[in-house]
PDB file of N, CA and C in Angstrom:
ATOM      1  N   UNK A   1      -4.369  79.031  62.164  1.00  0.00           N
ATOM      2  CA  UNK A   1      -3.044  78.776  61.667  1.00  0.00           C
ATOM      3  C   UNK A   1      -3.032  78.963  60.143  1.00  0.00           C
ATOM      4  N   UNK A   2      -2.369  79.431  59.720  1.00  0.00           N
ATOM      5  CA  UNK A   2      -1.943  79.918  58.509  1.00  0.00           C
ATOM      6  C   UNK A   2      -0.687  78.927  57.615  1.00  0.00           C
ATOM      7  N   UNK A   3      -1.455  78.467  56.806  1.00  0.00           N
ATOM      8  CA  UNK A   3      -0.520  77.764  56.061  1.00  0.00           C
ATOM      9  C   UNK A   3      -0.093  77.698  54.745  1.00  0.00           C
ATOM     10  N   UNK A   4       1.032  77.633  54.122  1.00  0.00           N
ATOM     11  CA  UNK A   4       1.278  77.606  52.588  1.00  0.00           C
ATOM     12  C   UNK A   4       1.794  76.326  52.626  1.00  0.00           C
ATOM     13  N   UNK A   5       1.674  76.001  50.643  1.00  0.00           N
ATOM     14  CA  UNK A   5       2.447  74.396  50.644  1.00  0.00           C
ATOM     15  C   UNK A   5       3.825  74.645  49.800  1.00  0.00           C
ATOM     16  N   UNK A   6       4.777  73.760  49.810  1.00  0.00           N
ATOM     17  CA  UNK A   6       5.867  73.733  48.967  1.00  0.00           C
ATOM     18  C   UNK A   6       5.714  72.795  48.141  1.00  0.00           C
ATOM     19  N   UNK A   7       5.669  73.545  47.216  1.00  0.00           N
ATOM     20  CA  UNK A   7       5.333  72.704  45.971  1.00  0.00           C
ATOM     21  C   UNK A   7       6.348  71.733  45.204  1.00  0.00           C
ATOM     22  N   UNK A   8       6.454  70.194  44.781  1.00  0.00           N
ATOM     23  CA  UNK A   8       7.265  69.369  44.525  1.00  0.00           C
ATOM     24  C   UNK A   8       7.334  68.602  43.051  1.00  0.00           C
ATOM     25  N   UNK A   9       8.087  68.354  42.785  1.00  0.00           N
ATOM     26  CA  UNK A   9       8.249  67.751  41.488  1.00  0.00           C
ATOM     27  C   UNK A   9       7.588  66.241  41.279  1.00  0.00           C
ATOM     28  N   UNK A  10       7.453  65.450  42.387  1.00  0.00           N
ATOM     29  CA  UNK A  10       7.134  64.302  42.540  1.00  0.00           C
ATOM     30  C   UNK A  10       6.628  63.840  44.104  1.00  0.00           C
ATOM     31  N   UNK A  11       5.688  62.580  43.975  1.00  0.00           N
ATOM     32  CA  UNK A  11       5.156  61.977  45.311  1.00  0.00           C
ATOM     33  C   UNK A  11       6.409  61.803  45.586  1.00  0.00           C
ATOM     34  N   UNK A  12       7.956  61.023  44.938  1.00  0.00           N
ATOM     35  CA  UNK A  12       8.643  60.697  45.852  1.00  0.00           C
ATOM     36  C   UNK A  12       9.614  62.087  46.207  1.00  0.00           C
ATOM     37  N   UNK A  13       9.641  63.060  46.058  1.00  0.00           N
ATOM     38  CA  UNK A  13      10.781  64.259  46.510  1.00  0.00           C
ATOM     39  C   UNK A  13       9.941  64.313  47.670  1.00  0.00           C
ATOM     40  N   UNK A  14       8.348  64.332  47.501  1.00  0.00           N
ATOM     41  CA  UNK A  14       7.450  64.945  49.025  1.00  0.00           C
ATOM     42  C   UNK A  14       7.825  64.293  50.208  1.00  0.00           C
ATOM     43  N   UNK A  15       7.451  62.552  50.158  1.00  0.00           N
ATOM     44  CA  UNK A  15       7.897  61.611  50.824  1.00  0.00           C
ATOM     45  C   UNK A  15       8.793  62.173  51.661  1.00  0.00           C
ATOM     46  N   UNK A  16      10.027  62.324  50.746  1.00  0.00           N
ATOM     47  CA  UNK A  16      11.745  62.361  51.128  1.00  0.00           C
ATOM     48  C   UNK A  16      11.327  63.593  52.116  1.00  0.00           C
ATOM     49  N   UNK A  17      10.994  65.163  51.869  1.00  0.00           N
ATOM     50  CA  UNK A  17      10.897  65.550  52.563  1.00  0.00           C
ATOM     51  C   UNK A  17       9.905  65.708  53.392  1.00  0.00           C
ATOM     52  N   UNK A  18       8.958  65.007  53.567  1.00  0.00           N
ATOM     53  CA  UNK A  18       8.235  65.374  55.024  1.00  0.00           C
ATOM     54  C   UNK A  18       8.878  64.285  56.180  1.00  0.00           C
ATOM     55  N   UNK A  19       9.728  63.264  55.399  1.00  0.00           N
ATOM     56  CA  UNK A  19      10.256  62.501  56.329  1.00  0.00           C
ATOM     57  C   UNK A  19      11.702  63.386  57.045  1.00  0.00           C
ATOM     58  N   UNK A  20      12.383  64.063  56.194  1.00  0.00           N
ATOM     59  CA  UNK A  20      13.489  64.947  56.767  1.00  0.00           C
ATOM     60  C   UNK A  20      12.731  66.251  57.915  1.00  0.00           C
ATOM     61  N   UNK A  21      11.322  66.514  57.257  1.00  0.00           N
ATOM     62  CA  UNK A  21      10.967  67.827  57.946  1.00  0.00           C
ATOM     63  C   UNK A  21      10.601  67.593  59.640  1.00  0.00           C
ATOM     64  N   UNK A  22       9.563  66.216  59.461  1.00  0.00           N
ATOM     65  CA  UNK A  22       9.486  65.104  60.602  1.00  0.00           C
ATOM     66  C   UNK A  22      10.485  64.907  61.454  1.00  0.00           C
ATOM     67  N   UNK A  23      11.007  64.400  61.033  1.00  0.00           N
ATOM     68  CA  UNK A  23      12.583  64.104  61.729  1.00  0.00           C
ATOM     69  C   UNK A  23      13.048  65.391  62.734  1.00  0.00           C
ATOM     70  N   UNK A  24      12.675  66.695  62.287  1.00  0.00           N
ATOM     71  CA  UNK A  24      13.814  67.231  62.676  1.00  0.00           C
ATOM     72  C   UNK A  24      12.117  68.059  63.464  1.00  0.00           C
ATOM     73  N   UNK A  25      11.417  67.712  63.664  1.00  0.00           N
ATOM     74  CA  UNK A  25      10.124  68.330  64.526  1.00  0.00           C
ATOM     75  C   UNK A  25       9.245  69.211  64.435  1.00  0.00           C
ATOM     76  N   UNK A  26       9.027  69.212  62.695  1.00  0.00           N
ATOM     77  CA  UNK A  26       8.231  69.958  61.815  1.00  0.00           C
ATOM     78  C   UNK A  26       7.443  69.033  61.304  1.00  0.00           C
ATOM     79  N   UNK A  27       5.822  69.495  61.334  1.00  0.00           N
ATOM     80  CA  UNK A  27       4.659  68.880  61.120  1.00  0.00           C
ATOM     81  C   UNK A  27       4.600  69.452  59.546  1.00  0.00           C
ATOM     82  N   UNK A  28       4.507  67.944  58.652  1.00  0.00           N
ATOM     83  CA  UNK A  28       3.928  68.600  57.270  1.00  0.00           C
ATOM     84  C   UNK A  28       2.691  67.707  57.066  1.00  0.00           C
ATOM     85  N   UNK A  29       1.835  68.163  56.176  1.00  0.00           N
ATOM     86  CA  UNK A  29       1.441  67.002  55.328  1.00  0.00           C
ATOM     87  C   UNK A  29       1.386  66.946  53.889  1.00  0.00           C
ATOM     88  N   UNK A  30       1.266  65.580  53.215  1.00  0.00           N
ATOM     89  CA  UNK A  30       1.221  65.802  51.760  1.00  0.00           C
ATOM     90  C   UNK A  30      -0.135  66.388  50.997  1.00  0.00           C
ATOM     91  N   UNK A  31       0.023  67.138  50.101  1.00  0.00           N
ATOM     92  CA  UNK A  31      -1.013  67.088  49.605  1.00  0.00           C
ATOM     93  C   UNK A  31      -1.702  67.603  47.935  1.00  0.00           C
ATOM     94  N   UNK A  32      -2.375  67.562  47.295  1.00  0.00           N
ATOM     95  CA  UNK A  32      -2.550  67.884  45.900  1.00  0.00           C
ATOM     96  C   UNK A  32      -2.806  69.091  45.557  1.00  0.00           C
ATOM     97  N   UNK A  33      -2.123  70.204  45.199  1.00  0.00           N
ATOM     98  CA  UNK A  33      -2.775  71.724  45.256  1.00  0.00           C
ATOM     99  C   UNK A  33      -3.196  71.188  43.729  1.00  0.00           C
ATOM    100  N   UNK A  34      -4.254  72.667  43.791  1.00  0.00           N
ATOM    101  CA  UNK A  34      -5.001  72.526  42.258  1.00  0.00           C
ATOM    102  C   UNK A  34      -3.676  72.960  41.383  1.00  0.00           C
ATOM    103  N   UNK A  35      -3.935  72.456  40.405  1.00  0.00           N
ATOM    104  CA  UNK A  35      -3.422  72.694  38.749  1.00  0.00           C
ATOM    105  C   UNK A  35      -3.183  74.018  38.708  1.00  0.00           C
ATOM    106  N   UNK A  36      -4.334  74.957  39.225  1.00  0.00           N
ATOM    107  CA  UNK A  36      -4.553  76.378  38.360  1.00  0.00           C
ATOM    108  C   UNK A  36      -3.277  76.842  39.230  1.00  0.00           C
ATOM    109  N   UNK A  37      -3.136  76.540  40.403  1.00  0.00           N
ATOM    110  CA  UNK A  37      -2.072  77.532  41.356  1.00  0.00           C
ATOM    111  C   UNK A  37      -0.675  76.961  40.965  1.00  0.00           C
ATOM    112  N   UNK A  38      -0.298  75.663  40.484  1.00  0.00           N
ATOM    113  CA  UNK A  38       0.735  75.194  40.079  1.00  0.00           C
ATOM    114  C   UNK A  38       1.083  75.462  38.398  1.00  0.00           C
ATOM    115  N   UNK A  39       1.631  76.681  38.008  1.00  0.00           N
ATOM    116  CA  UNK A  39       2.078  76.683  36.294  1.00  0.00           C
ATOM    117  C   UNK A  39       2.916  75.476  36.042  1.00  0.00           C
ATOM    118  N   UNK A  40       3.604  75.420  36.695  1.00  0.00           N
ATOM    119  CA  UNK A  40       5.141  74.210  36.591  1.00  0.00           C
ATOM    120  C   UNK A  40       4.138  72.676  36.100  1.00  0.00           C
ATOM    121  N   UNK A  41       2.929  72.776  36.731  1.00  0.00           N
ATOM    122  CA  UNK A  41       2.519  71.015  36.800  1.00  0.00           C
ATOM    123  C   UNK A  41       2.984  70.636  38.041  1.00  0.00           C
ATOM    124  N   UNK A  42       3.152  71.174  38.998  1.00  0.00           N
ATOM    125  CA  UNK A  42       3.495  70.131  40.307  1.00  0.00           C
ATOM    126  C   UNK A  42       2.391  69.530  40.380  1.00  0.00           C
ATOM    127  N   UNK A  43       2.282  67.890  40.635  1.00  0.00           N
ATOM    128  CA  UNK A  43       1.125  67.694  41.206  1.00  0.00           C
ATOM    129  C   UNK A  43       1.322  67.206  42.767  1.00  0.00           C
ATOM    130  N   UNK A  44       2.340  67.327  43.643  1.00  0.00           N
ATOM    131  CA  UNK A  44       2.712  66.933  45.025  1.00  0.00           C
ATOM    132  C   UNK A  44       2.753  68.360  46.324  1.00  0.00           C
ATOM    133  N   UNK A  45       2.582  68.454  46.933  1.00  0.00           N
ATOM    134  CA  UNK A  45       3.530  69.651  48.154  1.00  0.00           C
ATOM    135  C   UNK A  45       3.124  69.017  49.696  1.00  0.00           C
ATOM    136  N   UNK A  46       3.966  69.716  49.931  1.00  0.00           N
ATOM    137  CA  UNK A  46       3.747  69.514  51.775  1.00  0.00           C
ATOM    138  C   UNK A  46       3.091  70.938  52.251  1.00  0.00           C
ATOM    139  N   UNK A  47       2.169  70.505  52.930  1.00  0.00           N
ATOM    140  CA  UNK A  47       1.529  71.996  53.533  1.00  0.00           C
ATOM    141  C   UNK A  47       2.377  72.158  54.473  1.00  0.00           C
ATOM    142  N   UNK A  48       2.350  73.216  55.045  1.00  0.00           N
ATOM    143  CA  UNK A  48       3.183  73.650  56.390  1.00  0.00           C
ATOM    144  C   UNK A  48       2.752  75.105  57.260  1.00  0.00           C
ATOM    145  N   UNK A  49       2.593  75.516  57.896  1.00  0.00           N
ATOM    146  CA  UNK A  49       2.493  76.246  58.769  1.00  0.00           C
ATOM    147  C   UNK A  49       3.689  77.381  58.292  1.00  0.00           C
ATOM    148  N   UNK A  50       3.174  78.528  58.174  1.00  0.00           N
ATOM    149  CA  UNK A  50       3.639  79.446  57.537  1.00  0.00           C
ATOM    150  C   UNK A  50       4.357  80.239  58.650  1.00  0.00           C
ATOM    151  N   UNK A  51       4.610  80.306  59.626  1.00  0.00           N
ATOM    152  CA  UNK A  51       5.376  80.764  60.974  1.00  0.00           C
ATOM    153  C   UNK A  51       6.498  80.301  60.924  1.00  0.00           C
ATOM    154  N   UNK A  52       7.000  78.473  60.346  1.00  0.00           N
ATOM    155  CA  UNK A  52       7.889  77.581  60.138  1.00  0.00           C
ATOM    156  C   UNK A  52       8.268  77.501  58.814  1.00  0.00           C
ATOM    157  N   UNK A  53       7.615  78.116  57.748  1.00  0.00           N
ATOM    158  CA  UNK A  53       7.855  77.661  56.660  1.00  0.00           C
ATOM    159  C   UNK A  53       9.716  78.039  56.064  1.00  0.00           C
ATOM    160  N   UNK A  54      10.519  78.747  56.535  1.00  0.00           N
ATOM    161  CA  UNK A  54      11.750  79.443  56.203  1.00  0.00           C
ATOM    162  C   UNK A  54      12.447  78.553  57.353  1.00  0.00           C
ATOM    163  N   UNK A  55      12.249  78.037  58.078  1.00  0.00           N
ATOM    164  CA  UNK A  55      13.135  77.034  58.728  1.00  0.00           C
ATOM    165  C   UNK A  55      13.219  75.533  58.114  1.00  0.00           C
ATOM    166  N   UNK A  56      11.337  75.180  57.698  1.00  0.00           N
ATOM    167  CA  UNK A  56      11.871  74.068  56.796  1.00  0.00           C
ATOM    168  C   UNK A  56      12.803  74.224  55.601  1.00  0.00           C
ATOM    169  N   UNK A  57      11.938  75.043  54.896  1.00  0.00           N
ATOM    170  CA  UNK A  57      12.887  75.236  53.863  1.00  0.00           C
ATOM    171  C   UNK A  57      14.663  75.677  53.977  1.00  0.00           C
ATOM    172  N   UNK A  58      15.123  75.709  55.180  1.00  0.00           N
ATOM    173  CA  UNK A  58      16.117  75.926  55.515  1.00  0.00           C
ATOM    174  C   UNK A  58      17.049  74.421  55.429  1.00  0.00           C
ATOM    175  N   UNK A  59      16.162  73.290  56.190  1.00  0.00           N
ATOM    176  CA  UNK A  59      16.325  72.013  56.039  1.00  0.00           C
ATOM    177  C   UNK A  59      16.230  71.522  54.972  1.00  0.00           C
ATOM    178  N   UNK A  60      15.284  71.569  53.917  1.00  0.00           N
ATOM    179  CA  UNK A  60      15.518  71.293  52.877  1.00  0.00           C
ATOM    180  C   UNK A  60      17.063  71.540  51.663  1.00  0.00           C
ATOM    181  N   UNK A  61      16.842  72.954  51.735  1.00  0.00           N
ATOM    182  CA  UNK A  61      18.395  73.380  51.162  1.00  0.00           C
ATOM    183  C   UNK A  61      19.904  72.603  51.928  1.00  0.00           C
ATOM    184  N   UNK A  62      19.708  72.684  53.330  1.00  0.00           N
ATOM    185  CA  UNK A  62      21.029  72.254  53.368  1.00  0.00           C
ATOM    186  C   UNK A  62      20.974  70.499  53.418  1.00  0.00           C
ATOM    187  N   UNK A  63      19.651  69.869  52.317  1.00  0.00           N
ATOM    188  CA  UNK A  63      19.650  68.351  52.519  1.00  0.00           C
ATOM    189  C   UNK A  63      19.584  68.176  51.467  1.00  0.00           C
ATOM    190  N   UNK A  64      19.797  69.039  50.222  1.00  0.00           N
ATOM    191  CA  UNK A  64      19.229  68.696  48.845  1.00  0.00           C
ATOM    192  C   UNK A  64      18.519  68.421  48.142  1.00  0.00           C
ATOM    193  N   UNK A  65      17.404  68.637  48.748  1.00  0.00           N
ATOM    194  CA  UNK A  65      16.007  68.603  48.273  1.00  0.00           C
ATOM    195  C   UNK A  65      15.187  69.471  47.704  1.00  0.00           C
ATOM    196  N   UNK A  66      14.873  69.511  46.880  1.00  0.00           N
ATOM    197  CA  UNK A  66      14.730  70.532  45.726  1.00  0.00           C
ATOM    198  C   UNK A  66      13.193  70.568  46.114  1.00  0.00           C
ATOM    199  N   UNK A  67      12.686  71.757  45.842  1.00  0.00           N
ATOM    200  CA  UNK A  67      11.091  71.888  45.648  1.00  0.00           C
ATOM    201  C   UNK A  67      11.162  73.250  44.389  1.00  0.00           C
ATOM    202  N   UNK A  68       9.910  73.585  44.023  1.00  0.00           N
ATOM    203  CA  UNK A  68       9.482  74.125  42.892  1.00  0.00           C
ATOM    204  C   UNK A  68       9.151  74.990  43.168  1.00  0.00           C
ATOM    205  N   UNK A  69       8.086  75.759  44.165  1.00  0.00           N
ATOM    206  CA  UNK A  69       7.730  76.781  44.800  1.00  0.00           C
ATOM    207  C   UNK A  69       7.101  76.907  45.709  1.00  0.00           C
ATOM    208  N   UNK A  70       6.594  77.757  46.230  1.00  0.00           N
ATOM    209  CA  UNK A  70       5.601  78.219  47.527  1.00  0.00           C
ATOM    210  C   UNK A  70       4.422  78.685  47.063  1.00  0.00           C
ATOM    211  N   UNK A  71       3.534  78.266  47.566  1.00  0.00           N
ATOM    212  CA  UNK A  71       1.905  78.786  46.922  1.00  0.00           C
ATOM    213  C   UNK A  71       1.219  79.400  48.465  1.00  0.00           C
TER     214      UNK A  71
END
């Protein structure tokens, strides 16, 4: 399985969304990508399964939940 993370501004935006991603029957987890792959400084993302990743993020947008990028 192939996975990328979405990268977040904060532990609590991640929270918020792996509990929305959960909810709706998408497996995330939290976790710390290195520094070097984050320019922004994220220090939060949810990994995800890269087959799903454009449906979460689909949920995210229409819930207002902002993330930073995709690594």
């Amino acid at each position: 399985m192939e996975t990328r993370i979405l990268t977040m501004t904060s532990q609590t935006a991640a929270m918020k969304a792996k509990r929305l991603l959960e909810k709706n029957g998408i497996y995330t987890r939290i976790v710390r990508p290195s520094p070097k792959l984050t320019p922004k400084g994220c220090s939060f993302g949810l990994q995800i399964d890269n087959a799903i990743l454009s449906v979460a993020v689909k949920y995210l947008e229409q819930n207002d939940i902002s993330y930073s990028g995709i690594i």
